[in-house]
C-alpha atoms as a PDB file:
ATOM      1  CA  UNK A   1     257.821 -26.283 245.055  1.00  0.00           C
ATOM      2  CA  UNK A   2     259.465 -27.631 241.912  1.00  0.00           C
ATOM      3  CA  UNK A   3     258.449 -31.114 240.783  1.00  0.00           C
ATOM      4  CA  UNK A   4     259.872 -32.813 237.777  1.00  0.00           C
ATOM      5  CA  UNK A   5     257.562 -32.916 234.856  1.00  0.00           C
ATOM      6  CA  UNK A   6     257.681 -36.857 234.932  1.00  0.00           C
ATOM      7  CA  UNK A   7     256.513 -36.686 238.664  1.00  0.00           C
ATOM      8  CA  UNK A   8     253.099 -34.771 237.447  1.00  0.00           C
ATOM      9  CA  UNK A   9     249.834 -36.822 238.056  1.00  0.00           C
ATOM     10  CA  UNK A  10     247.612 -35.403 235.508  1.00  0.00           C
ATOM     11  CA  UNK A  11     250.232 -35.165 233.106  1.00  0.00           C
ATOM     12  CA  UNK A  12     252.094 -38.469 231.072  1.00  0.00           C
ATOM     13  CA  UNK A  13     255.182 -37.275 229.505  1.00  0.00           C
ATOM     14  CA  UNK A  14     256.033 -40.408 228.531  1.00  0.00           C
ATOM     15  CA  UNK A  15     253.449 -40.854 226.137  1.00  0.00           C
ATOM     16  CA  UNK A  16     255.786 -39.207 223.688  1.00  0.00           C
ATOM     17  CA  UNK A  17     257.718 -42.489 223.382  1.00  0.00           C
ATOM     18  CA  UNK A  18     256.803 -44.347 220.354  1.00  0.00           C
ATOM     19  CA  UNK A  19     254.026 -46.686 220.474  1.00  0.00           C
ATOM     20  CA  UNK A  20     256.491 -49.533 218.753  1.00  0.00           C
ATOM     21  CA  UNK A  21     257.909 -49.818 222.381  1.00  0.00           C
ATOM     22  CA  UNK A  22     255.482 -50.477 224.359  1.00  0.00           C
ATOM     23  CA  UNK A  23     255.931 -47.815 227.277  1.00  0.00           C
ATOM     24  CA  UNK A  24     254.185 -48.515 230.249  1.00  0.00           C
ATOM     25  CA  UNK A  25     254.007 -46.161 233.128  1.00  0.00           C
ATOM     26  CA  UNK A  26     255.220 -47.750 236.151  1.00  0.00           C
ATOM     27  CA  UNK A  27     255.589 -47.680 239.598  1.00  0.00           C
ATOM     28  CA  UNK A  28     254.233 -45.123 242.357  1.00  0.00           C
ATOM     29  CA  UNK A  29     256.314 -41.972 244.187  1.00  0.00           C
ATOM     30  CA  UNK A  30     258.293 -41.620 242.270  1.00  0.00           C
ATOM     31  CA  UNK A  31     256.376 -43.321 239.032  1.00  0.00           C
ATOM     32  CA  UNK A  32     258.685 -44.158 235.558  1.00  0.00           C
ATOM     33  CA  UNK A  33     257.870 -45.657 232.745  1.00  0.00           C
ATOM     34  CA  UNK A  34     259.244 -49.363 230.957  1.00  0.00           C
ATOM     35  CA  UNK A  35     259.684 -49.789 227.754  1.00  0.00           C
ATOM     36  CA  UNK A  36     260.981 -52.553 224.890  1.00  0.00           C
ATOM     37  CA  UNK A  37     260.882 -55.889 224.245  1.00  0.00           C
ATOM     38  CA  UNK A  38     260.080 -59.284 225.770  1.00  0.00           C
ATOM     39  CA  UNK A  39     262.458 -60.497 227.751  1.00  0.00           C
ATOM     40  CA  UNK A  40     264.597 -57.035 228.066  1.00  0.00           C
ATOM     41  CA  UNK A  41     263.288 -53.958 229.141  1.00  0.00           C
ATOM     42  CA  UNK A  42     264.286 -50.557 230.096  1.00  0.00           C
ATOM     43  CA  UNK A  43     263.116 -48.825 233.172  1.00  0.00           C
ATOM     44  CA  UNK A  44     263.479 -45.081 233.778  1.00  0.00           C
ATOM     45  CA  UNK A  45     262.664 -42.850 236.306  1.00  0.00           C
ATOM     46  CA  UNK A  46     263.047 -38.741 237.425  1.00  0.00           C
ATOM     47  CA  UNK A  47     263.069 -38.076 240.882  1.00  0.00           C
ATOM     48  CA  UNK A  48     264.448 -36.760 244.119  1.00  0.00           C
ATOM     49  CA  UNK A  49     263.364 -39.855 245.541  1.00  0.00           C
ATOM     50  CA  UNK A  50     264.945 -43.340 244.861  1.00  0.00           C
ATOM     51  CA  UNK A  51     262.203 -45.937 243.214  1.00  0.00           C
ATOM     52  CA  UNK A  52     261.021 -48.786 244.848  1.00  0.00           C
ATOM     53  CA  UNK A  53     262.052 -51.368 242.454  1.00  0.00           C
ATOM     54  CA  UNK A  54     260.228 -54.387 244.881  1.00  0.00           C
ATOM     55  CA  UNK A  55     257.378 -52.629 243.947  1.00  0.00           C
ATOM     56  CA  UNK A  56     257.800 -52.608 240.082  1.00  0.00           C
ATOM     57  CA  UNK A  57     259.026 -56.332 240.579  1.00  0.00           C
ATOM     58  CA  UNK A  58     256.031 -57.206 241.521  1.00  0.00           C
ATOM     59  CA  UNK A  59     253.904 -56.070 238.274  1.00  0.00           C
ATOM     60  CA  UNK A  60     253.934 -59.578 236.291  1.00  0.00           C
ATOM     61  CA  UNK A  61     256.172 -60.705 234.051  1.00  0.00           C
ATOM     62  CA  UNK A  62     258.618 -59.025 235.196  1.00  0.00           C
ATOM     63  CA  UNK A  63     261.369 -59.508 232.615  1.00  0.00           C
ATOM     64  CA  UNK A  64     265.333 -58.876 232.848  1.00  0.00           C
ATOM     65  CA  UNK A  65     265.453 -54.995 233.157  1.00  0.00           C
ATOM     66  CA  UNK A  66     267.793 -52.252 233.154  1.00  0.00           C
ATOM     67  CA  UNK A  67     266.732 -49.571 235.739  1.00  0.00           C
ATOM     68  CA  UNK A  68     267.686 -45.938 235.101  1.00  0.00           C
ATOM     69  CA  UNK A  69     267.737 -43.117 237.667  1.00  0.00           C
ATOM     70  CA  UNK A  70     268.252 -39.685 236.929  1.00  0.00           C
ATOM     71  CA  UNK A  71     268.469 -38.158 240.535  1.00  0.00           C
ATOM     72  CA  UNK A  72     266.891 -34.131 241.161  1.00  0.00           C
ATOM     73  CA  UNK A  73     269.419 -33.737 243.833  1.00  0.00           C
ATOM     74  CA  UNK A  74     271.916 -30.451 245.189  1.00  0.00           C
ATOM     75  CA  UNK A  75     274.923 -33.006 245.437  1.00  0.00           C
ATOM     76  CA  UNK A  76     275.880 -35.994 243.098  1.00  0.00           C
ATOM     77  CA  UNK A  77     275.483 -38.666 245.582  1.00  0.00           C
ATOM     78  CA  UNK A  78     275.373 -42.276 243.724  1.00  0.00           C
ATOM     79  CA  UNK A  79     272.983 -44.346 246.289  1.00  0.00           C
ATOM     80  CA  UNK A  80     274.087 -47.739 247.187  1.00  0.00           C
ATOM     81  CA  UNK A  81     273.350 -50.936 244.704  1.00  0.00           C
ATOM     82  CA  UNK A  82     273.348 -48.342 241.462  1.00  0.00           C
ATOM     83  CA  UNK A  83     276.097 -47.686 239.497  1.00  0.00           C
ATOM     84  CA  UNK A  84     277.373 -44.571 237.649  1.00  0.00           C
ATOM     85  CA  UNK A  85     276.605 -44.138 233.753  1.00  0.00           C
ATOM     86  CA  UNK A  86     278.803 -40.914 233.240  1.00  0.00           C
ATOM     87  CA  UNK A  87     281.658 -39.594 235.129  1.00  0.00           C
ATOM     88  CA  UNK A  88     280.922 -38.385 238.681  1.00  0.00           C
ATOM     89  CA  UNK A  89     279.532 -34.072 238.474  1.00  0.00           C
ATOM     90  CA  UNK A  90     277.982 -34.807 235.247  1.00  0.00           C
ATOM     91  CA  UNK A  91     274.380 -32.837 235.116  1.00  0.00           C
ATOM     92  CA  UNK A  92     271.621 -31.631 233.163  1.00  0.00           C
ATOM     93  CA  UNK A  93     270.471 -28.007 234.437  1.00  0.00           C
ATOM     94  CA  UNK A  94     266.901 -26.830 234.336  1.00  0.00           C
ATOM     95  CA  UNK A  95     265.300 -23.500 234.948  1.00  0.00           C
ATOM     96  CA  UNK A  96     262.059 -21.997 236.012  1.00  0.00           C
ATOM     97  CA  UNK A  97     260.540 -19.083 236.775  1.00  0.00           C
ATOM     98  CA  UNK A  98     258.650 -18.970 240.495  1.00  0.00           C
ATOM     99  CA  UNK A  99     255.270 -16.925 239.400  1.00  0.00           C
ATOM    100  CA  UNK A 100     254.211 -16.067 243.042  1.00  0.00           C
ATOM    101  CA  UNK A 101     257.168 -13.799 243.252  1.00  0.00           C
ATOM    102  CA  UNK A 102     255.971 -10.227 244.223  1.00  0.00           C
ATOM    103  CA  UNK A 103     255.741  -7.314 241.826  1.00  0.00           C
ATOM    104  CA  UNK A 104     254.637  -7.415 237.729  1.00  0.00           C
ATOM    105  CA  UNK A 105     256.838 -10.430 236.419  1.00  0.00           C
ATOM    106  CA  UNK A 106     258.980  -8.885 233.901  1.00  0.00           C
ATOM    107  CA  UNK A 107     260.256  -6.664 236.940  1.00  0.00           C
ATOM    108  CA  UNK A 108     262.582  -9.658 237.582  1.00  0.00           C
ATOM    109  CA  UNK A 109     263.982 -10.089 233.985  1.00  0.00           C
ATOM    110  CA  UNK A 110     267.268  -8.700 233.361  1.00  0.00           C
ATOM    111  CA  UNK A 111     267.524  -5.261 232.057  1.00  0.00           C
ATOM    112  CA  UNK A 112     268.282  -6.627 228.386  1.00  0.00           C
ATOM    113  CA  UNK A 113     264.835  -8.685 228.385  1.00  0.00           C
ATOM    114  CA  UNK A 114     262.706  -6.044 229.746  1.00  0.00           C
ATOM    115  CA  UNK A 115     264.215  -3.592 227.171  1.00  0.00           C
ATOM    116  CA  UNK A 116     262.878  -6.145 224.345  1.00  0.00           C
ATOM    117  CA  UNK A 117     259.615  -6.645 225.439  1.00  0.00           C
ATOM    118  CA  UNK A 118     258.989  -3.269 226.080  1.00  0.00           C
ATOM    119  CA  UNK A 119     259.685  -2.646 222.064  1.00  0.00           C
ATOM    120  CA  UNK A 120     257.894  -5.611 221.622  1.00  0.00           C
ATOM    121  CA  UNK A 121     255.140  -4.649 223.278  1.00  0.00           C
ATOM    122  CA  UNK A 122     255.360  -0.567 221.562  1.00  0.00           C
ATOM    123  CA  UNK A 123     255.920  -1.149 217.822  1.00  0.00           C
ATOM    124  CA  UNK A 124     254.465  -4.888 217.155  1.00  0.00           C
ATOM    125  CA  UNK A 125     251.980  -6.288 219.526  1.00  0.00           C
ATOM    126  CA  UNK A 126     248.423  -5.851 217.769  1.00  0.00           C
ATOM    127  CA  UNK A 127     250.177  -3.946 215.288  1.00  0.00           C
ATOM    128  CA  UNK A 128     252.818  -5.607 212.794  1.00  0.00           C
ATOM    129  CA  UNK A 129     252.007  -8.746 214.796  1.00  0.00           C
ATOM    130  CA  UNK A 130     249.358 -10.736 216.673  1.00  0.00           C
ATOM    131  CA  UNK A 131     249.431 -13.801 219.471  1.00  0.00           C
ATOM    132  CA  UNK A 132     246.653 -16.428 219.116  1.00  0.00           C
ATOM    133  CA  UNK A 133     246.298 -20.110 220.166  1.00  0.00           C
ATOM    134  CA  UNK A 134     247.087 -22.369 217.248  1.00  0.00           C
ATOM    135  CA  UNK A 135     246.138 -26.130 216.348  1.00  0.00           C
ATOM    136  CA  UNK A 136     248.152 -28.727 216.470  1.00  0.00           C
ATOM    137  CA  UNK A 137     248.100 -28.830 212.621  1.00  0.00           C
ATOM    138  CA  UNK A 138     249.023 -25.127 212.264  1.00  0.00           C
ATOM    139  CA  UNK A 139     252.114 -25.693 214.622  1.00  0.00           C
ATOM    140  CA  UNK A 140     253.547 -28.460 212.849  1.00  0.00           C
ATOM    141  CA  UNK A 141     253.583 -26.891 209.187  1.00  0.00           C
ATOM    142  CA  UNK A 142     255.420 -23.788 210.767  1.00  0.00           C
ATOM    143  CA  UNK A 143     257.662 -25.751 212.621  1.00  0.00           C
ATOM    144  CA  UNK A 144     258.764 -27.877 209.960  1.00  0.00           C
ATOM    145  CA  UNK A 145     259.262 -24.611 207.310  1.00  0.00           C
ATOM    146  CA  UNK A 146     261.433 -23.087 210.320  1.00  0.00           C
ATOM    147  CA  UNK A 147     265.320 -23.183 211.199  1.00  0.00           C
ATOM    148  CA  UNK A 148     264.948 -24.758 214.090  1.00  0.00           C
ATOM    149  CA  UNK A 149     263.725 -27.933 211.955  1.00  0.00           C
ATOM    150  CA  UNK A 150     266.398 -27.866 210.037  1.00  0.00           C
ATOM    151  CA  UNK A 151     268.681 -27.820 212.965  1.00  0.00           C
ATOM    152  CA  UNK A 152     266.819 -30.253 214.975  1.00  0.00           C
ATOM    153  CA  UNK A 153     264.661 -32.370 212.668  1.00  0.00           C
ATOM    154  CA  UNK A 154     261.690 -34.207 213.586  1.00  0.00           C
ATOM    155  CA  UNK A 155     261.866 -35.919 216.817  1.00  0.00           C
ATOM    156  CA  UNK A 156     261.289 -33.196 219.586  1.00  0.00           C
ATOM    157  CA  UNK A 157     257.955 -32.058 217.395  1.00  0.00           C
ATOM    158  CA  UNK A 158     256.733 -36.494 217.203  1.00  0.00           C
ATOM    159  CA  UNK A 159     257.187 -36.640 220.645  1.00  0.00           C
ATOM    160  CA  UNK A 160     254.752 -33.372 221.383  1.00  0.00           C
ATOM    161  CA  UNK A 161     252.546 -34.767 218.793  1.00  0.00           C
ATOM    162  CA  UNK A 162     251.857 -38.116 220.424  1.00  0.00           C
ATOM    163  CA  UNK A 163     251.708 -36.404 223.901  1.00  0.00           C
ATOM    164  CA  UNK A 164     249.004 -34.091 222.316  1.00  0.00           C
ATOM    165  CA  UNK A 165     247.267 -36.682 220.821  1.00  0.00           C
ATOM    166  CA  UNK A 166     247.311 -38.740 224.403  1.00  0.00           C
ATOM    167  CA  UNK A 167     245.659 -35.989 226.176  1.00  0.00           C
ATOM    168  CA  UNK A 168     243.470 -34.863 223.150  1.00  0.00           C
ATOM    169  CA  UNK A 169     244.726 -31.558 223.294  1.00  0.00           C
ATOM    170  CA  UNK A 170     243.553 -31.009 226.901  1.00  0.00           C
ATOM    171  CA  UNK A 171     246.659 -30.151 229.162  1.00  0.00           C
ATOM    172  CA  UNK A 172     248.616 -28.478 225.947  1.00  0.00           C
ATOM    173  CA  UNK A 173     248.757 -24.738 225.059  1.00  0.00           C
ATOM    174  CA  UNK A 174     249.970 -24.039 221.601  1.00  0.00           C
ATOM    175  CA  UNK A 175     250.671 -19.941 220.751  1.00  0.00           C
ATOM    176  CA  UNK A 176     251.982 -18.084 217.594  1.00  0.00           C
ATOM    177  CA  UNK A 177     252.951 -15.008 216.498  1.00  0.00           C
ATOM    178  CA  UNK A 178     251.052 -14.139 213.104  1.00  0.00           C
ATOM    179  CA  UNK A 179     252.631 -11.567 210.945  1.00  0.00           C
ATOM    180  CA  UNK A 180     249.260  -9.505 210.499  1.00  0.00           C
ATOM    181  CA  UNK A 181     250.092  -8.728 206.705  1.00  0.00           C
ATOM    182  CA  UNK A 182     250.932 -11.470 205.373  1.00  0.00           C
ATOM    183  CA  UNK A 183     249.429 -14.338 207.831  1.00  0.00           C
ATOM    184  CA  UNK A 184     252.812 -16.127 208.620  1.00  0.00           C
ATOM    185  CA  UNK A 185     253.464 -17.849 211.576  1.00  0.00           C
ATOM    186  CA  UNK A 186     256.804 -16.161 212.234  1.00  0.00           C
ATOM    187  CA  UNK A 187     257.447 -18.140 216.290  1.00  0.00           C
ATOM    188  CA  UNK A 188     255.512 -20.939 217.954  1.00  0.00           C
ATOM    189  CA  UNK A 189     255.624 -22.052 221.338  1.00  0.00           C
ATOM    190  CA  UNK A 190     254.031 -25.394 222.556  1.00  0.00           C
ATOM    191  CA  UNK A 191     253.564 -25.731 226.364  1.00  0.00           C
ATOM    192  CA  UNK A 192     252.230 -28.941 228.541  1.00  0.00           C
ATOM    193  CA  UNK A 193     250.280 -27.867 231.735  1.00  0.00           C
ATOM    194  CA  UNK A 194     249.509 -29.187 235.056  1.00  0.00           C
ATOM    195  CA  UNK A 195     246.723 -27.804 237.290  1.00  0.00           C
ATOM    196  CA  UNK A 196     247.124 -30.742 239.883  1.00  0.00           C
ATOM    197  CA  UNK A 197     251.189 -29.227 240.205  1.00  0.00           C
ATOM    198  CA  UNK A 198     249.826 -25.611 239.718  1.00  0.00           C
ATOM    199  CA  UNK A 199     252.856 -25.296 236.371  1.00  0.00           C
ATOM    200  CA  UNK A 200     253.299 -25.506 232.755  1.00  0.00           C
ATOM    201  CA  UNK A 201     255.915 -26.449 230.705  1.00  0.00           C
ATOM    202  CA  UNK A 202     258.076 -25.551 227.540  1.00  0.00           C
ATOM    203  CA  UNK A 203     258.364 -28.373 225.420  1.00  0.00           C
ATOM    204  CA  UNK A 204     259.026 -26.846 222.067  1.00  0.00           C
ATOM    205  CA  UNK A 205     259.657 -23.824 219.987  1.00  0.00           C
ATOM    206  CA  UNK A 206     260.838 -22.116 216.875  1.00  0.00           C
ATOM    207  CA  UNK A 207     260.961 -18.771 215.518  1.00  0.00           C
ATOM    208  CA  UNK A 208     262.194 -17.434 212.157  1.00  0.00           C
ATOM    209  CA  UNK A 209     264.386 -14.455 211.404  1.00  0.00           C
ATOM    210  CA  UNK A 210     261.535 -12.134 211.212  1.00  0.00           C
ATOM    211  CA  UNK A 211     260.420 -13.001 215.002  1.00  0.00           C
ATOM    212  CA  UNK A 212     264.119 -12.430 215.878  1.00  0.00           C
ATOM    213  CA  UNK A 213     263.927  -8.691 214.950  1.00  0.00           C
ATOM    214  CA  UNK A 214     260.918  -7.843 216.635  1.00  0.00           C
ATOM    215  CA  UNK A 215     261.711  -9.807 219.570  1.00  0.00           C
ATOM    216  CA  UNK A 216     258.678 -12.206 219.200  1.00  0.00           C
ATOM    217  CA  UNK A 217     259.973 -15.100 220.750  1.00  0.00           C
ATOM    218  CA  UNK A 218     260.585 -12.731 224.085  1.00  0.00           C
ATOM    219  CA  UNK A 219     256.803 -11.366 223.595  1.00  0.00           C
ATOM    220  CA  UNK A 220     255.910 -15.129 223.404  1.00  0.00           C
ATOM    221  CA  UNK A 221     257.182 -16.569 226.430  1.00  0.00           C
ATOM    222  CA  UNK A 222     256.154 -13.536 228.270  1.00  0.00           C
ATOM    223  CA  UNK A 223     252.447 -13.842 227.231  1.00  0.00           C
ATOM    224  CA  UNK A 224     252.883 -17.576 228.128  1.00  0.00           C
ATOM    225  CA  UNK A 225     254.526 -16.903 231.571  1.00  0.00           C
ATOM    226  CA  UNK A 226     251.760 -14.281 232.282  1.00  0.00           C
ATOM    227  CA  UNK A 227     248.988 -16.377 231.934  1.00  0.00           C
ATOM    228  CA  UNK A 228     249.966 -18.669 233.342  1.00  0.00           C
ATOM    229  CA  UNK A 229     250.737 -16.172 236.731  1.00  0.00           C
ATOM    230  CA  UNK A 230     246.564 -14.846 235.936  1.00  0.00           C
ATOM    231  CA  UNK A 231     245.722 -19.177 236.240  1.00  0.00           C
ATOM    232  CA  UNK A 232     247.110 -19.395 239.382  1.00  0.00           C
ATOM    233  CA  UNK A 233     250.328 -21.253 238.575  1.00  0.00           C
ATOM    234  CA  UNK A 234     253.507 -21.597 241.209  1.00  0.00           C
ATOM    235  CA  UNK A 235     256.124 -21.808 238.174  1.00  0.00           C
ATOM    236  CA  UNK A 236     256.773 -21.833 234.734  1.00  0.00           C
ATOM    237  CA  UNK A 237     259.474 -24.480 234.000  1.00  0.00           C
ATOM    238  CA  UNK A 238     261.692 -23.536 230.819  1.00  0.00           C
ATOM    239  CA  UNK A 239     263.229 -26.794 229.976  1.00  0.00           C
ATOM    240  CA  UNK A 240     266.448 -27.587 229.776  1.00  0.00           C
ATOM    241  CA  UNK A 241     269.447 -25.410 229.314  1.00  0.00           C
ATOM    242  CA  UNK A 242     273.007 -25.545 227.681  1.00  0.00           C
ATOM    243  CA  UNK A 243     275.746 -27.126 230.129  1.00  0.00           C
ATOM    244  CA  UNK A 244     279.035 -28.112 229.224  1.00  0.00           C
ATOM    245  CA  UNK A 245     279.257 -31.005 227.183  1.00  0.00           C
ATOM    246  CA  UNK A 246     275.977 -30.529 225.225  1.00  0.00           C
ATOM    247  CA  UNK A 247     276.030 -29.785 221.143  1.00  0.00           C
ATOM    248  CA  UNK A 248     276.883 -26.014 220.670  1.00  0.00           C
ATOM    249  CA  UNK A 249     273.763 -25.763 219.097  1.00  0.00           C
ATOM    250  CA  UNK A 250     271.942 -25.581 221.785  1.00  0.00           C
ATOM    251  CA  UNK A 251     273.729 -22.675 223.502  1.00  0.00           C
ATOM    252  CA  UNK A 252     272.301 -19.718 221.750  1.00  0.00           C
ATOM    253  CA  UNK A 253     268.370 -20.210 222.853  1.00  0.00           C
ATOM    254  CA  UNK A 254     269.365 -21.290 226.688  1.00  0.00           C
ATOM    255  CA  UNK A 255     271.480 -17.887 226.907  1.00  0.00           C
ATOM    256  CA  UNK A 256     268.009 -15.945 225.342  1.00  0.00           C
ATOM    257  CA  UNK A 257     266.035 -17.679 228.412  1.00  0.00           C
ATOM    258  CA  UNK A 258     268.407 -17.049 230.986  1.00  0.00           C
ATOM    259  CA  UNK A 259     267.430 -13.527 230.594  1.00  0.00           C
ATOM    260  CA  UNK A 260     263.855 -14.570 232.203  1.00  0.00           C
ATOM    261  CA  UNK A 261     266.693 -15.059 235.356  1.00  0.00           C
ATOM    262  CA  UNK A 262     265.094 -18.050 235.934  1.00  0.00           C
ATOM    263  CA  UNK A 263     265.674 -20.658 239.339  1.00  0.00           C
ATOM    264  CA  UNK A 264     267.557 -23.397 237.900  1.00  0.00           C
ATOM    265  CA  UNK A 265     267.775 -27.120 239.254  1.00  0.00           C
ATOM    266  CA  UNK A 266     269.904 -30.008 238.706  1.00  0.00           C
ATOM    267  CA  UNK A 267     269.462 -33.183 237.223  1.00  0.00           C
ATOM    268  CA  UNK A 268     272.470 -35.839 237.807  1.00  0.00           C
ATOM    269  CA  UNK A 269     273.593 -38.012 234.947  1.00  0.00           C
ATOM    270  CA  UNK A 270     271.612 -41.492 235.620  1.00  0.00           C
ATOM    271  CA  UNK A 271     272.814 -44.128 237.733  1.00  0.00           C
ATOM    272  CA  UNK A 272     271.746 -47.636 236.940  1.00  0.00           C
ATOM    273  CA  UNK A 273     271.285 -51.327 237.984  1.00  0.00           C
ATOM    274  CA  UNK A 274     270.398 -54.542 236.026  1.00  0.00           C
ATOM    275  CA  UNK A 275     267.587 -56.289 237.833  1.00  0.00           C
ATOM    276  CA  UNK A 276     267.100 -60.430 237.094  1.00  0.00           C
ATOM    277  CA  UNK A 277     263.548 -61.634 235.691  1.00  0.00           C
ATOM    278  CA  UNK A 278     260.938 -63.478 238.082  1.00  0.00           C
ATOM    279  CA  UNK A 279     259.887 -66.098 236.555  1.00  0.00           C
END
């Protein structure tokens, strides 16, 4: 069921790379992307399949290249010809949430998350606070007067904004949490959706200490997750989370979505090859 977001057809991640480097989607089953400068380029691809590098060979000129493969595998198995960029067990852990599982969906978070919501949902929703879609415009001011900003700084929110732009909104949900008094945007969640995969995914996020004590962020995701269940979907896919070895940082928001008990899958450290130029 689970396909990696750079295997979805409708959907080009990779437009979030900046336009200064020329990426070029590439390839077909698994597809990547290349990117930089005459005469070297970088290729990368995301897959449980191995690409067929003949095939991107083939696409004229094809310069001197260095081929990344970051392999959606159980067991860290380096296929022949590539060779190992980190140390062998190194992996990047994803999670998502299977939305054709039976029952009401929070019935599968754990007991802390469904105890949040539930005040969420009882003192808050439609009464100190409201969910509505928000522009791109909107997003981006909150964001950038959040924590998370501070934290992060500016990249993550570029990259959504040229994938936004790409699709011309179409393919992105944007939500926030409006403080009804006052009008703030007090948590923000930006999501990139697939119909031809049947998923959506979180890209980015922030919330401010006023969403923290009336659980917004949890009401967020949940109204999120939920329609996405009424469209239809097979999963929501929550990103990456914390492993060992990634900035500390990050720990604190992938323990909060662990409580959605999501499905997680693993993503091996690239292996890589240099390829020569035909020319």
């Amino acid at each position: 069921m689970y396909v990696p977001r750079e295997q979805w057809p409708d959907v080009n991640f990779y437009a979030g790379i900046p336009k200064y480097l020329k990426p070029k989607c590439i390839g077909d089953n698994p597809r990547g992307v290349r990117f930089g400068f005459f005469p070297f380029y970088i290729e990368a691809y995301v897959s449980d399949k191995e690409p067929d590098l003949i095939l991107s060979k083939n696409i004229k000129p094809a310069p001197l290249r260095l081929v990344q493969f970051t392999r959606v595998t159980k067991e860290d198995v380096c296929p022949k010809g590539w060779h190992r960029s980190e140390k062998k067990g190194k992996k990047y852990q994803f999670g998502y949430i299977d939305l054709r599982r039976e029952g009401d969906l929070f019935s599968w978070y754990a007991s802390g998350m469904r105890r949040e919501r539930s005040i969420w949902q009882r003192r808050h929703l439609n009464q100190t606070h409201e969910i509505r879609e928000l522009s791109l415009t909107e997003f981006k001011r909150a964001y950038r007067g959040s924590v998370v900003y501070k934290k992060t700084g500016q990249i993550i929110l570029e990259y959504f904004s040229r994938i936004y732009t790409h699709h011309h909104g179409e393919s992105i949900s944007i939500f926030g949490v409006l403080e009804k008094e006052t009008g703030n945007i007090v948590a923000g969640i930006g999501c990139i959706n697939s119909d031809a995969v049947g998923a959506s995914y979180y890209y980015i996020g922030f919330f401010d200490e006023e969403a923290s004590k009336t659980h917004a962020m949890c009401g967020l995701l949940d109204h999120w997750m939920t329609l996405c269940k009424e469209k239809g979907y097979k999963y929501a896919d929550l990103g990456q989370f914390w492993v060992s070895g990634q900035p500390n940082s990050w720990k604190g928001f992938s323990e909060f979505k662990k409580r959605f008990n999501p499905i997680f899958v693993s993503q091996y450290a690239p292996v890589w090859r240099w390829i020569l130029p035909s020319w």
